[in-house]
N, C-alpha and C. Protein backbone atom coordinates (compact mmCIF):
# COMPACT_ATOMS: atom_id res chain seq x y z
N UNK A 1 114.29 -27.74 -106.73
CA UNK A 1 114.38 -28.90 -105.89
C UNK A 1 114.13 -30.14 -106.74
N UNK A 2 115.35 -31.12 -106.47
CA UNK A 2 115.14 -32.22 -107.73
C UNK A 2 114.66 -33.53 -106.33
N UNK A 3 113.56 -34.15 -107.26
CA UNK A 3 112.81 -35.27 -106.25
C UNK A 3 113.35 -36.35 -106.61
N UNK A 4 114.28 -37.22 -106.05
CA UNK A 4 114.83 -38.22 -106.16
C UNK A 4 113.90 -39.67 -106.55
N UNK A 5 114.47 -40.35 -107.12
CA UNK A 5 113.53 -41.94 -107.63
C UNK A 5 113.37 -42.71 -106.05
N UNK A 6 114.21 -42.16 -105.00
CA UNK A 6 113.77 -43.47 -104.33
C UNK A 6 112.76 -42.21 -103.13
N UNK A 7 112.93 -41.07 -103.69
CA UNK A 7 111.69 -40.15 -102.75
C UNK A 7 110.38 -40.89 -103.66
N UNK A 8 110.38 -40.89 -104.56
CA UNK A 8 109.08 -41.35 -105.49
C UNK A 8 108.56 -42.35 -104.92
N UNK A 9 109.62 -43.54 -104.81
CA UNK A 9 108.97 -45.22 -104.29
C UNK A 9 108.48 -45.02 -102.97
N UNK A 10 109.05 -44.10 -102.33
CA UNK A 10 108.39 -43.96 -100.68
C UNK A 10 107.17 -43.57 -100.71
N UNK A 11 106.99 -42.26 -101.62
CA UNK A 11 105.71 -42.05 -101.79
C UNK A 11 104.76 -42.89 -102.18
N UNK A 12 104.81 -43.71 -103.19
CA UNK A 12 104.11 -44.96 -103.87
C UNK A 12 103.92 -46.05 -103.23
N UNK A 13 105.01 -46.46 -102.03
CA UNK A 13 104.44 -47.01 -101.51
C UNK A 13 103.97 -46.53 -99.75
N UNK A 14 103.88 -45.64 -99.54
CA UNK A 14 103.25 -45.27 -98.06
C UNK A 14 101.90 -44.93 -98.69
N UNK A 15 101.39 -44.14 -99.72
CA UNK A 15 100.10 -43.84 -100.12
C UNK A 15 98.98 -45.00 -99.68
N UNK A 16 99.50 -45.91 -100.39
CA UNK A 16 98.38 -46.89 -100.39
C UNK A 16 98.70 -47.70 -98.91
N UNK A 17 99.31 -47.48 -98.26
CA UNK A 17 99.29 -48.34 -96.97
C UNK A 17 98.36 -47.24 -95.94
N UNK A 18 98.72 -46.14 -96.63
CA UNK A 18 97.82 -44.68 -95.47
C UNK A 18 96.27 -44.75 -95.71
N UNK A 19 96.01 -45.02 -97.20
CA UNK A 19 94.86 -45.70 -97.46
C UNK A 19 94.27 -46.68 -96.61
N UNK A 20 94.81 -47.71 -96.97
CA UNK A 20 94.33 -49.13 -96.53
C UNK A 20 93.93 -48.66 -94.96
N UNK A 21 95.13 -48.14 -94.39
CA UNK A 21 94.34 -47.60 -92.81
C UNK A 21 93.15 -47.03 -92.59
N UNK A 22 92.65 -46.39 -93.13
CA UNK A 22 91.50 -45.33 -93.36
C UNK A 22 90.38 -46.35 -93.99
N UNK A 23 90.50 -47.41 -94.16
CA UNK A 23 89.44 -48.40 -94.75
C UNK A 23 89.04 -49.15 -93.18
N UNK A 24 87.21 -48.80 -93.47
CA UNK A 24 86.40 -49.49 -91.83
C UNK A 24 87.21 -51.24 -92.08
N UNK A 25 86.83 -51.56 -91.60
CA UNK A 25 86.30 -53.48 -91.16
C UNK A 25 85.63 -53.66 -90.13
N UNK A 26 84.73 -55.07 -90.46
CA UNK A 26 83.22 -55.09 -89.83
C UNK A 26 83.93 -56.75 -89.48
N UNK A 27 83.17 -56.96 -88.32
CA UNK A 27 83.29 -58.12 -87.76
C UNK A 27 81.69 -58.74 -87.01
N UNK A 28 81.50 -59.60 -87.60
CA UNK A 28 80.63 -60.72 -87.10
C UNK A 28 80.41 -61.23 -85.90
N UNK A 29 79.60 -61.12 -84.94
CA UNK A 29 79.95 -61.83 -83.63
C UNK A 29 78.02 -62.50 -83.49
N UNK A 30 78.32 -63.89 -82.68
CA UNK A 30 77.13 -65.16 -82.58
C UNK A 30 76.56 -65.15 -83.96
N UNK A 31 75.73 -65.59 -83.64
CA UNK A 31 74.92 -66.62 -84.68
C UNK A 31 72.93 -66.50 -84.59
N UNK A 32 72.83 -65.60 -85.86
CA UNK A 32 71.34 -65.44 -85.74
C UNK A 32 70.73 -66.86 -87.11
N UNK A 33 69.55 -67.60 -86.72
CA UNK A 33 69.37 -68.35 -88.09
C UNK A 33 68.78 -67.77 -89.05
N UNK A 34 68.66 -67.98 -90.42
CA UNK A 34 68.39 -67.29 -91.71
C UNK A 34 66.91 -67.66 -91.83
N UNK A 35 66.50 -66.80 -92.19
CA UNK A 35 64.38 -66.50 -92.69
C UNK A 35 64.34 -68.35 -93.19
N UNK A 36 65.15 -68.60 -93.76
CA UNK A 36 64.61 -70.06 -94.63
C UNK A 36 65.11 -71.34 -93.53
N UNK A 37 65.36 -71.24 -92.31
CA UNK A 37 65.99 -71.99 -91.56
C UNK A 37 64.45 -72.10 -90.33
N UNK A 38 64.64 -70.62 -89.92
CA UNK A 38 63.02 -70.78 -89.49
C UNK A 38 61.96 -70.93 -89.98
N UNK A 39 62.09 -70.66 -91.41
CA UNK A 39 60.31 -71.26 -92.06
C UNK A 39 60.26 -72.45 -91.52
N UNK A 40 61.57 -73.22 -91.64
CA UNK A 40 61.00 -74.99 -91.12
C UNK A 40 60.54 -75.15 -89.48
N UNK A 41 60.47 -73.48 -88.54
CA UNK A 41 60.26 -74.17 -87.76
C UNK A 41 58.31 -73.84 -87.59
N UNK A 42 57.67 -74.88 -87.27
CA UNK A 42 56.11 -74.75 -87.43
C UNK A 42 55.68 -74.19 -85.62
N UNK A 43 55.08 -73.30 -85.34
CA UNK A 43 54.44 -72.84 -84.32
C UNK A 43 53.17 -73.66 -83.82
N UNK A 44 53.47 -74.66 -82.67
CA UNK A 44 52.46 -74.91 -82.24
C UNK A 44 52.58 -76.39 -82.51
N UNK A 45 54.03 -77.03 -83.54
CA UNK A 45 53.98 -78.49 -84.34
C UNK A 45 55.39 -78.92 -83.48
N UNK A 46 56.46 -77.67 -84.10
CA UNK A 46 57.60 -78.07 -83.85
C UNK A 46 58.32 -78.33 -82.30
N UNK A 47 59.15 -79.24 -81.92
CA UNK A 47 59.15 -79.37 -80.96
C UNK A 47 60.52 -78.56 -80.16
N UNK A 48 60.90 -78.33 -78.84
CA UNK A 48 62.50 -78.79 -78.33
C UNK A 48 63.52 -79.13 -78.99
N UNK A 49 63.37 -80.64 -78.71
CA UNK A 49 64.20 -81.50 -79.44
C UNK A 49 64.65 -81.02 -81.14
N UNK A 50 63.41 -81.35 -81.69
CA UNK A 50 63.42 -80.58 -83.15
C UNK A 50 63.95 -79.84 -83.70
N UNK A 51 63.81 -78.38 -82.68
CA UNK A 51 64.24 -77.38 -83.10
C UNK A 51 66.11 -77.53 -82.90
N UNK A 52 66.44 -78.35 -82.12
CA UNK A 52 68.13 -78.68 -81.93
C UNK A 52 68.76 -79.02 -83.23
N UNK A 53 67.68 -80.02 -83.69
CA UNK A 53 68.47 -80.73 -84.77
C UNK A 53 68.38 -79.90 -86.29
N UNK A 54 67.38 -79.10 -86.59
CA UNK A 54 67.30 -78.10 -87.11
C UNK A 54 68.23 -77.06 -87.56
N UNK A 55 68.23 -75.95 -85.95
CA UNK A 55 69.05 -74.65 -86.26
C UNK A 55 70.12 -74.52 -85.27
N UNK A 56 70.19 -75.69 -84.64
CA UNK A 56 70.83 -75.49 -83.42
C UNK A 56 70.89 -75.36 -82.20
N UNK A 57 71.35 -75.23 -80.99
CA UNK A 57 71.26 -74.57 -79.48
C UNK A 57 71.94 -73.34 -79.97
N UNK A 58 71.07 -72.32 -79.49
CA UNK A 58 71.52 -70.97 -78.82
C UNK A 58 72.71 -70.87 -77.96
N UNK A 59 73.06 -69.26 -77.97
CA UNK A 59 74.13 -69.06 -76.56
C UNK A 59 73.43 -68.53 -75.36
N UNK A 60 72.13 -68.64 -75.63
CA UNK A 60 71.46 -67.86 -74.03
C UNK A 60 70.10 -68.98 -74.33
N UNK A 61 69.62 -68.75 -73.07
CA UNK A 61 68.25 -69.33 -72.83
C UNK A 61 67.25 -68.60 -71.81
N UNK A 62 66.06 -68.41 -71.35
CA UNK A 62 65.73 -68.07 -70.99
C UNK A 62 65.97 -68.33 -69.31
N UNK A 63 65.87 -66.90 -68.43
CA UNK A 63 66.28 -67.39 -67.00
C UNK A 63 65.72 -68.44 -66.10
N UNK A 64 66.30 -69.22 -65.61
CA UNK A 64 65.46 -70.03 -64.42
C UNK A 64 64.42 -71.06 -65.35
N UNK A 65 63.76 -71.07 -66.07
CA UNK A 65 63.08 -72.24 -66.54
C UNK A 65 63.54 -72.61 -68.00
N UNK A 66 64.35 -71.73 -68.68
CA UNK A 66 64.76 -71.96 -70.00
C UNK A 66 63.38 -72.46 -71.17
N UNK A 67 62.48 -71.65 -70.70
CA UNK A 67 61.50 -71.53 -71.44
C UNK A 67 61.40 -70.93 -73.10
N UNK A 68 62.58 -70.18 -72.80
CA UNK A 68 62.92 -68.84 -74.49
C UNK A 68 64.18 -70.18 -74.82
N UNK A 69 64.63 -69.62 -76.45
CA UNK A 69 65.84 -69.38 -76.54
C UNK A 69 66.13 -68.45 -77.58
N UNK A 70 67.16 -67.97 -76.92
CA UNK A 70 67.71 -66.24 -77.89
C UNK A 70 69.03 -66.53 -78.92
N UNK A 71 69.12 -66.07 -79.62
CA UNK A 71 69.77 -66.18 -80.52
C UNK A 71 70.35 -64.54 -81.21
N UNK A 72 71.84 -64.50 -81.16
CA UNK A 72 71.87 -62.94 -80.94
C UNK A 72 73.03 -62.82 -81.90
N UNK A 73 73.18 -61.95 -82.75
CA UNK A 73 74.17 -61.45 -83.98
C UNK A 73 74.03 -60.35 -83.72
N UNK A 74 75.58 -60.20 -83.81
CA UNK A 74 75.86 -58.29 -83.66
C UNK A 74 76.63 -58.02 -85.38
N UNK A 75 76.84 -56.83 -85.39
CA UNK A 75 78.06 -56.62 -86.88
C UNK A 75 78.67 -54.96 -86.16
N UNK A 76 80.04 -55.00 -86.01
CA UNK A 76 81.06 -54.38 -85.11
C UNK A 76 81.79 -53.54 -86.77
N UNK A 77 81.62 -52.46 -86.21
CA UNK A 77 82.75 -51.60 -87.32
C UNK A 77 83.72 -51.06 -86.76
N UNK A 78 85.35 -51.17 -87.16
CA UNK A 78 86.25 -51.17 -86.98
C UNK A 78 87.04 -50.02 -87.74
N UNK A 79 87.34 -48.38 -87.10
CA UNK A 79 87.97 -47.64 -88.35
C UNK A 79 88.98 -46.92 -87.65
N UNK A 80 90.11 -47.25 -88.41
CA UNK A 80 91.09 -46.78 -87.78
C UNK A 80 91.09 -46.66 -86.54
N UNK A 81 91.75 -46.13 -85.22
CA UNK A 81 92.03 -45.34 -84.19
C UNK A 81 90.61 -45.54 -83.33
N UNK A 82 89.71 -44.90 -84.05
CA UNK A 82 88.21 -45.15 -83.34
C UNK A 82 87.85 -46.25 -82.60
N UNK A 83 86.84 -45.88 -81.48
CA UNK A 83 86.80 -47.03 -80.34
C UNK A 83 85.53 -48.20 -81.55
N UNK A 84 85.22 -49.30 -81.41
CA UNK A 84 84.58 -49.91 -82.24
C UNK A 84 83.53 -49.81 -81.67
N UNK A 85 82.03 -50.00 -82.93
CA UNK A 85 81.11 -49.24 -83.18
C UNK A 85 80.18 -50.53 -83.76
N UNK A 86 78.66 -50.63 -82.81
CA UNK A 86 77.74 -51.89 -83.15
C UNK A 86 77.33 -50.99 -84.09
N UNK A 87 76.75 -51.63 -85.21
CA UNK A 87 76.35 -51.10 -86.69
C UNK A 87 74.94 -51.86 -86.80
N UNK A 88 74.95 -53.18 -86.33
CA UNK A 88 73.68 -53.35 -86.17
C UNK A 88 73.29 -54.59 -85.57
N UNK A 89 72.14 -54.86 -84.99
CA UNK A 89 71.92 -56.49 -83.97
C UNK A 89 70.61 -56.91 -84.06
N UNK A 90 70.62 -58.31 -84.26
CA UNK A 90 69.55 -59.00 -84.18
C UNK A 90 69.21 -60.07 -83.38
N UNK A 91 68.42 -60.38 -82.77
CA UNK A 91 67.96 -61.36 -81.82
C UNK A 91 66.52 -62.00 -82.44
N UNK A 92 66.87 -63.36 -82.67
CA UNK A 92 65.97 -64.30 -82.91
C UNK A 92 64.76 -64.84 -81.51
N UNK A 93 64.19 -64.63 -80.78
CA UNK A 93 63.45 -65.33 -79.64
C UNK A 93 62.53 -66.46 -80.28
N UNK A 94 63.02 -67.74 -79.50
CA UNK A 94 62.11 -68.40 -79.44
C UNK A 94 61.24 -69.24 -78.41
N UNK A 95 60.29 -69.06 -78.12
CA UNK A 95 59.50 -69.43 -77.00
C UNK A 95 58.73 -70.52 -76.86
N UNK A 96 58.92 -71.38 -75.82
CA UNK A 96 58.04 -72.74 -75.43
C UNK A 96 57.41 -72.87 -74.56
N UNK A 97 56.31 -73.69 -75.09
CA UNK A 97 54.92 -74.10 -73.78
C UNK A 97 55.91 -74.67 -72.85
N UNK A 98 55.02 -75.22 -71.57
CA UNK A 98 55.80 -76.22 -70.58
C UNK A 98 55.79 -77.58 -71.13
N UNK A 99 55.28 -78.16 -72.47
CA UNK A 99 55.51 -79.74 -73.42
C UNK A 99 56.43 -79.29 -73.94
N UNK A 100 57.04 -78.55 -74.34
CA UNK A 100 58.38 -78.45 -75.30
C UNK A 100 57.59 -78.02 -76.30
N UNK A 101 56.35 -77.12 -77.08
CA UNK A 101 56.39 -77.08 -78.65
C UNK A 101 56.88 -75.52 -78.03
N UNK A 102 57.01 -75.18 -80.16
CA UNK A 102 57.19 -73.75 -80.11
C UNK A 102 55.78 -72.78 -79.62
N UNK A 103 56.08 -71.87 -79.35
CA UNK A 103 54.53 -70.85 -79.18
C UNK A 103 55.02 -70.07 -79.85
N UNK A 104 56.07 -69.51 -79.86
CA UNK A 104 56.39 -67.82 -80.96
C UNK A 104 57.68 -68.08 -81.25
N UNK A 105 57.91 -67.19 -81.96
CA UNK A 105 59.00 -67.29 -82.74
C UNK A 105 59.53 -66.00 -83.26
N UNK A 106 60.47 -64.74 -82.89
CA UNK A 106 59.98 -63.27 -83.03
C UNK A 106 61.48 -63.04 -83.63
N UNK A 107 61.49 -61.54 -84.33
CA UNK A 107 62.79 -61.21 -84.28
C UNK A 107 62.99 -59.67 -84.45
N UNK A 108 64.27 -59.55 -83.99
CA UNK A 108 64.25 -58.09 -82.83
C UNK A 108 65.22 -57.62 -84.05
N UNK A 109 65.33 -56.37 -84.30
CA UNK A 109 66.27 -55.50 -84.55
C UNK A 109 66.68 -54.47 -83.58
N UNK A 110 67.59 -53.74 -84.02
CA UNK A 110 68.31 -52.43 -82.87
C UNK A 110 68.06 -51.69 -84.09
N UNK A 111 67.30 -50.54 -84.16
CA UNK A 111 67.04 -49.39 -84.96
C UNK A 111 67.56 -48.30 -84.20
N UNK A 112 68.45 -47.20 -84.34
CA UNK A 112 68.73 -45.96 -83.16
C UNK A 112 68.72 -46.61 -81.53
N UNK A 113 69.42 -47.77 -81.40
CA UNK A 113 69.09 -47.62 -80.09
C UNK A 113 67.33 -48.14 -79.87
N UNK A 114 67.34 -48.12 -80.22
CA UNK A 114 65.55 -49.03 -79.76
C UNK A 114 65.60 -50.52 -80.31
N UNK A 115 64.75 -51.41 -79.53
CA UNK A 115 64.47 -52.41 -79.91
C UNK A 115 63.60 -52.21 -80.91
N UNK A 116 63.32 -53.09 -82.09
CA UNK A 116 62.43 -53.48 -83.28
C UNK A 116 61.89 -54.62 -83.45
N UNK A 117 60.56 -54.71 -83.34
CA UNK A 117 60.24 -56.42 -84.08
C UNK A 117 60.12 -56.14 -85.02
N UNK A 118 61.16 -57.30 -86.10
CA UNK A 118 61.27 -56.91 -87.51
C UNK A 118 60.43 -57.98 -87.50
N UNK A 119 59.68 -59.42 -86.97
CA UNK A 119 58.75 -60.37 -87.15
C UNK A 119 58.47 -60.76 -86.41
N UNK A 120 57.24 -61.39 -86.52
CA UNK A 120 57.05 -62.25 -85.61
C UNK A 120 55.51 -63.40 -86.01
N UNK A 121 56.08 -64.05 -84.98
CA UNK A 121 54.80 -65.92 -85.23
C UNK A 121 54.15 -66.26 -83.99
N UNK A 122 53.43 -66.02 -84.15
CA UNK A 122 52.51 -66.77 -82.50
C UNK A 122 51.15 -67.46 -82.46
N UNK A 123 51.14 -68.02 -81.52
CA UNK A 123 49.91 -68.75 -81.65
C UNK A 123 49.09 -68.14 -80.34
N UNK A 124 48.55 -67.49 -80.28
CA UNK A 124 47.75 -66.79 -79.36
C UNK A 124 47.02 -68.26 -78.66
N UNK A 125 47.41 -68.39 -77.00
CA UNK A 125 46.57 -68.99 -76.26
C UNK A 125 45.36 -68.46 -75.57
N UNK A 126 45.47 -67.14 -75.48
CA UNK A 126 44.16 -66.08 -74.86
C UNK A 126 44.93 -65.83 -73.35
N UNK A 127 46.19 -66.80 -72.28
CA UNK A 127 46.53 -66.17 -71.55
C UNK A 127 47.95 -65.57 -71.44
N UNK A 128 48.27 -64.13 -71.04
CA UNK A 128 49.62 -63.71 -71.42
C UNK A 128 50.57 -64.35 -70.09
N UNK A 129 51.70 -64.65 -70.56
CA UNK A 129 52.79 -64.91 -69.53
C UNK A 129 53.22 -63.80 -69.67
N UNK A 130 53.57 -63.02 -67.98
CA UNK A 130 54.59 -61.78 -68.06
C UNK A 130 55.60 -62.42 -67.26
N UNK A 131 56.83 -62.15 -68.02
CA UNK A 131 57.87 -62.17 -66.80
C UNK A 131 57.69 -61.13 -65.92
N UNK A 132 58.76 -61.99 -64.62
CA UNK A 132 58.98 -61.08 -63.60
C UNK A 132 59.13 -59.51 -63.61
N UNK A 133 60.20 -59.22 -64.32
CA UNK A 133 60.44 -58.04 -64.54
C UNK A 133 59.49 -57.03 -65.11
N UNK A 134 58.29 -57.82 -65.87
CA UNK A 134 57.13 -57.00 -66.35
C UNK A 134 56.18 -56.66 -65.14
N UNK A 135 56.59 -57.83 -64.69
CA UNK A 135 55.37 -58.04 -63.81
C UNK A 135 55.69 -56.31 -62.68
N UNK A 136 56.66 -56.51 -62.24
CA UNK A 136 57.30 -55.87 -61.10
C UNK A 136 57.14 -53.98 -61.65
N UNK A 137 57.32 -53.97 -62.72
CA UNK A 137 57.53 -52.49 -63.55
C UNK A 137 56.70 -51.88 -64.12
N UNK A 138 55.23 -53.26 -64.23
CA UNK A 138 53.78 -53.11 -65.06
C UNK A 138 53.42 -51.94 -64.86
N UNK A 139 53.30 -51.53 -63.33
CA UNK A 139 52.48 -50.35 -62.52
C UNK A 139 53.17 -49.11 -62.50
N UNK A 140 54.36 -49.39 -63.17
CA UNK A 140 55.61 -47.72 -63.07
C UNK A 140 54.64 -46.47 -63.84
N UNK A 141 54.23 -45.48 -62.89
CA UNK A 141 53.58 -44.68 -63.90
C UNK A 141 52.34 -44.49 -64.10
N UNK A 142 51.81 -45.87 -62.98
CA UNK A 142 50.26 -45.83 -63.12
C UNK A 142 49.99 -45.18 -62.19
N UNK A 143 50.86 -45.69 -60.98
CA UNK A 143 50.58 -45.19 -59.52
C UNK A 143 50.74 -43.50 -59.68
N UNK A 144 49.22 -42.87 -58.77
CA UNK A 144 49.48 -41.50 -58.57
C UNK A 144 49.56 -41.13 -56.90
N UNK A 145 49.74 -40.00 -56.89
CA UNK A 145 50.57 -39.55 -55.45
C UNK A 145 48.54 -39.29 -54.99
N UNK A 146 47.87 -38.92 -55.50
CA UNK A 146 46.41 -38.80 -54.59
C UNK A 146 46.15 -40.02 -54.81
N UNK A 147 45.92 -41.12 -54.79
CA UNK A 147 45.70 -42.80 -54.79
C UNK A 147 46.21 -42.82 -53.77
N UNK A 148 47.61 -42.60 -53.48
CA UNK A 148 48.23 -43.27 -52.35
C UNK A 148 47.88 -42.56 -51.16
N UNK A 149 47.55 -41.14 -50.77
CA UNK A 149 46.96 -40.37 -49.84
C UNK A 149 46.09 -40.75 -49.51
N UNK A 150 44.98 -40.65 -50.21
CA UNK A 150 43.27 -41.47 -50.23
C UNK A 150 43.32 -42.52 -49.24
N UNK A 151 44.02 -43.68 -49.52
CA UNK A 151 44.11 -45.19 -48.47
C UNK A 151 44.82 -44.51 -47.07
């Protein structure tokens, strides 16, 4: 069997295009700020306002009083055929008194599916704010079935 010159070029060139398919790509989605962007912000100094002109407005804020603001970067892998795949996410939180300074300043990773604080800054006031949702879920687990008989 004699292999023709233009069987050759087909081969030479489909190889590397069958390749190139089989190569991931990762895509970027929002905007987390960089370790040296928040050093400038000071816990307990920096303000609201401040922090705008700084690192920016966020795409989320905290519900109903916009007390937080979140700041959220994903990185998306893309391979061939496959449905796309979070590879990894970070969320910046940053939190304000009712004057506008900062109080904390934290940041979250996704490890397996779990949340991570990879850091965090606070200025301990001695009282905790729980949100709602803490508030409401605090007791999941505490409550036992003879407690509730007893009354």
């Amino acid at each position: 069997m004699k292999i023709s010159r233009r069987q050759i070029m087909a081969f030479a060139l489909t190889v590397p295009v069958a390749l190139a398919a089989c190569t991931a790509t990762y895509r970027n989605h929002g905007y987390v700020p960089a370790d040296d962007e928040l050093a400038q912000v000071v816990v307990g100094k920096t303000n609201q306002s401040e922090l705008d002109g700084m690192i920016g407005r966020p795409s989320s804020q905290g519900l109903l009083t916009g007390s937080a603001w979140y700041y959220v970067g994903s990185r998306w892998e893309f391979f061939g055929a496959r449905e796309p795949r979070e590879v990894s996410r970070e969320v910046v939180a940053i939190s304000f008194a009712e004057s506008g300074l900062v109080t904390n300043v934290e940041r979250f990773g996704l490890e397996r599916g779990r949340v991570v604080v990879l850091s965090r800054r606070v200025t301990d006031s001695g009282v905790t704010s729980l949100g709602l949702a803490r508030q409401l879920l605090g007791n999941v687990g505490r409550v036992q079935a003879g407690d509730m008989i007893a009354q």
